[in-house]
Structure formats: structure tokens, C-alpha cells
C-alpha atoms as a PDB file:
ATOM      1  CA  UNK A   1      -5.210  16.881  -6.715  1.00  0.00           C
ATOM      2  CA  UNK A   2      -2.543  19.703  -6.588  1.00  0.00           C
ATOM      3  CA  UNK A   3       0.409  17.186  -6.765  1.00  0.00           C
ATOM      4  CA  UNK A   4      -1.066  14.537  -4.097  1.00  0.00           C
ATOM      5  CA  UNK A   5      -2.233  11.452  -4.228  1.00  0.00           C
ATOM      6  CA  UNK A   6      -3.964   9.761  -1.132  1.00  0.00           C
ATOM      7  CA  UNK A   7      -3.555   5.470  -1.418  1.00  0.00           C
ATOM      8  CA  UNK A   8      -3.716   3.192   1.268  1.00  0.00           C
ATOM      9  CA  UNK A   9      -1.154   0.186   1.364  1.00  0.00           C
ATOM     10  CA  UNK A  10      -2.172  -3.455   2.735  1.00  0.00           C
ATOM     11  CA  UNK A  11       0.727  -5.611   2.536  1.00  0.00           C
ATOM     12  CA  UNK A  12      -1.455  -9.350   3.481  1.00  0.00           C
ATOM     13  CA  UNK A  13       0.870 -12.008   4.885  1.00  0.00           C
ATOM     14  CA  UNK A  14      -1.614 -15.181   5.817  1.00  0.00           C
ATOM     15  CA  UNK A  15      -5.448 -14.178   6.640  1.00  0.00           C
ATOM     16  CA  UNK A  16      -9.090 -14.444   5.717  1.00  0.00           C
ATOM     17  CA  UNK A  17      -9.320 -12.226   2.843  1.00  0.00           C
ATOM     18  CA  UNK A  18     -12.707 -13.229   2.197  1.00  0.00           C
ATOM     19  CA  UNK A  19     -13.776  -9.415   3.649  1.00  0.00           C
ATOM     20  CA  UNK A  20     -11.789  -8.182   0.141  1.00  0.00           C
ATOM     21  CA  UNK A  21     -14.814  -9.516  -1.607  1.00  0.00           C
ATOM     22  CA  UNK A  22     -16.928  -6.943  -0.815  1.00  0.00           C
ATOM     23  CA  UNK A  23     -14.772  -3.487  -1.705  1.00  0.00           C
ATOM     24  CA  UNK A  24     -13.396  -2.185  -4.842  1.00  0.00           C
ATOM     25  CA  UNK A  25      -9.397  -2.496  -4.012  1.00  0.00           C
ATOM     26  CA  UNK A  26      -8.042   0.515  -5.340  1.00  0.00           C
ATOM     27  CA  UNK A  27     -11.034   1.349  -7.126  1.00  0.00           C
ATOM     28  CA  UNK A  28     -11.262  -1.607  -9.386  1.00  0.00           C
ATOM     29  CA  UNK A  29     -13.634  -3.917 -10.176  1.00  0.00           C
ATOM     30  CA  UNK A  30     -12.983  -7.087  -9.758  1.00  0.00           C
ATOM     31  CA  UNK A  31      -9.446  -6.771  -8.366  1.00  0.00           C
ATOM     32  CA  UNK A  32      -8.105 -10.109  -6.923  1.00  0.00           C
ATOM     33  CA  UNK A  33      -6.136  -9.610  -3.848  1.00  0.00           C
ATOM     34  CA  UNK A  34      -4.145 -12.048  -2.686  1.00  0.00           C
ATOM     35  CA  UNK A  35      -1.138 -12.751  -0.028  1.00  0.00           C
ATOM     36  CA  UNK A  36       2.355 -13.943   0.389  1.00  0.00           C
ATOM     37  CA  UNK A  37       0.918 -16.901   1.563  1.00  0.00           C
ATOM     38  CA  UNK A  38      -0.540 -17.918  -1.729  1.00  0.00           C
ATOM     39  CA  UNK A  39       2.544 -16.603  -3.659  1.00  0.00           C
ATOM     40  CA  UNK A  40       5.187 -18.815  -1.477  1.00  0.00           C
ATOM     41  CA  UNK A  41       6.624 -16.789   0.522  1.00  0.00           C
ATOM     42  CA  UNK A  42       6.847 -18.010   4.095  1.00  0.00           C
ATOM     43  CA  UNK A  43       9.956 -15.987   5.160  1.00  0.00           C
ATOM     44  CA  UNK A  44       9.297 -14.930   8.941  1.00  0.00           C
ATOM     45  CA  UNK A  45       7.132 -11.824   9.858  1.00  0.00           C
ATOM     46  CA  UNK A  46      10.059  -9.137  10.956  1.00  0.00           C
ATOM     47  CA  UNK A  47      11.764 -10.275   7.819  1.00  0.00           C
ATOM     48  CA  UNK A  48       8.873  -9.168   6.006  1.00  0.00           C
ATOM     49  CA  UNK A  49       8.356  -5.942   7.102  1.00  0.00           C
ATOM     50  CA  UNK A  50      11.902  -5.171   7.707  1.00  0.00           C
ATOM     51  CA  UNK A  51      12.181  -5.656   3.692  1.00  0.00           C
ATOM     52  CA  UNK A  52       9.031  -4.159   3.018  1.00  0.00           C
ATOM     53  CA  UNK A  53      10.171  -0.677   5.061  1.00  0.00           C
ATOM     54  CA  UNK A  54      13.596  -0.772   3.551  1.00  0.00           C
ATOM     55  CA  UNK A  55      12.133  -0.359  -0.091  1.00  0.00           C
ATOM     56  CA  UNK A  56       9.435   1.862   1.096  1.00  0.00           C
ATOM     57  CA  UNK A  57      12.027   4.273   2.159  1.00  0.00           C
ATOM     58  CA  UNK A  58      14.048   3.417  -1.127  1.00  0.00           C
ATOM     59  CA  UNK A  59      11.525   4.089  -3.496  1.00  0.00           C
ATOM     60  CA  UNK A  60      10.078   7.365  -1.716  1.00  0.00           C
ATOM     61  CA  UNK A  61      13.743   9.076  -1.487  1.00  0.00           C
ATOM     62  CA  UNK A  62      14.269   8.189  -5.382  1.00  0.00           C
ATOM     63  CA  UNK A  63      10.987  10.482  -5.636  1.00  0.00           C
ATOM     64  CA  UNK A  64      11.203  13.154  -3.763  1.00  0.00           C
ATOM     65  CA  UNK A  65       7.706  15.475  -3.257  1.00  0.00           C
ATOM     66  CA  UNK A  66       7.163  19.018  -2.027  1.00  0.00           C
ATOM     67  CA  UNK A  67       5.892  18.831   1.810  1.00  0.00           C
ATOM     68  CA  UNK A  68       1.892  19.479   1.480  1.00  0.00           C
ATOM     69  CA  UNK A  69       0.479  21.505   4.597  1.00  0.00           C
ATOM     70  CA  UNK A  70      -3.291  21.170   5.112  1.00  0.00           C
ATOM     71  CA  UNK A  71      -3.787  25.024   3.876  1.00  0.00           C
ATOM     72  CA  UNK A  72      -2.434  22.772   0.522  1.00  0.00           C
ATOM     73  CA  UNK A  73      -5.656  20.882   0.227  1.00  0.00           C
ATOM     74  CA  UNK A  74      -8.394  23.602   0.526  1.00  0.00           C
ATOM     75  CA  UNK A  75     -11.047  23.335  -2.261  1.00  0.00           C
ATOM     76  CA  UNK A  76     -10.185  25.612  -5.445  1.00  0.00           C
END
């Protein structure tokens, strides 16, 4: 609404995910989530994020936004 978008990011490295099986990830249906784990990756935690952050940061100063303040967000 108004420009925004409000997502939530879960960036799984090795874990239960069985608690996955009882949401909608991202509002679908069905959605399989999985891990690096199950992908191969096995690179070391730190690396991980520390890669993770750096194209974070990357991809949100390629696409720049207007700053929202919370008077942004009242109902219409």
C-alpha cells in the first residue's frame, strides 16, 4: 500500500523445518521451504551471513525507496 511492501526474510541454514508445515510461506499454498543444507551448501555460518548482508545492501541501494514515516501508513 502507498509504495510499501511489508515481507519477512528467513534465510534457513540446517534446522527442523517441520514447523513450516503448518503456515502459508509468503502466502502460498503449498510452498516448499527448504535450506542450504539440502541445497549443498555447507560453507561456515559468518560466511553465510556475511554474503547474505553484502547483497542485501547491494540489491536495496540498486533500488532506492522514498523514507516512509508512520503518518505514511494511516488508513485512506
Amino acid at each position: 500500500k502507498n509504495g510499501c511492501c511489508y515481507h519477512g526474510l528467513s534465510f534457513n541454514v540446517n534446522m527442523d523445518l517441520t514447523p513450516f508445515a503448518n503456515i502459508n510461506p509468503c502466502g502460498y499454498h503449498g510452498l516448499r521451504v527448504t535450506q542450504c543444507i539440502e541445497l549443498g551448501i555447507t560453507v561456515p555460518l559468518e560466511e553465510l551471513q556475511a554474503e547474505l548482508t553484502q547483497n542485501l545492501v547491494h540489491g536495496l541501494q540498486r533500488h532506492p525507496t522514498r523514507r516512509h514515516t508512520l503518518s505514511d501508513n494511516t488508513p485512506d
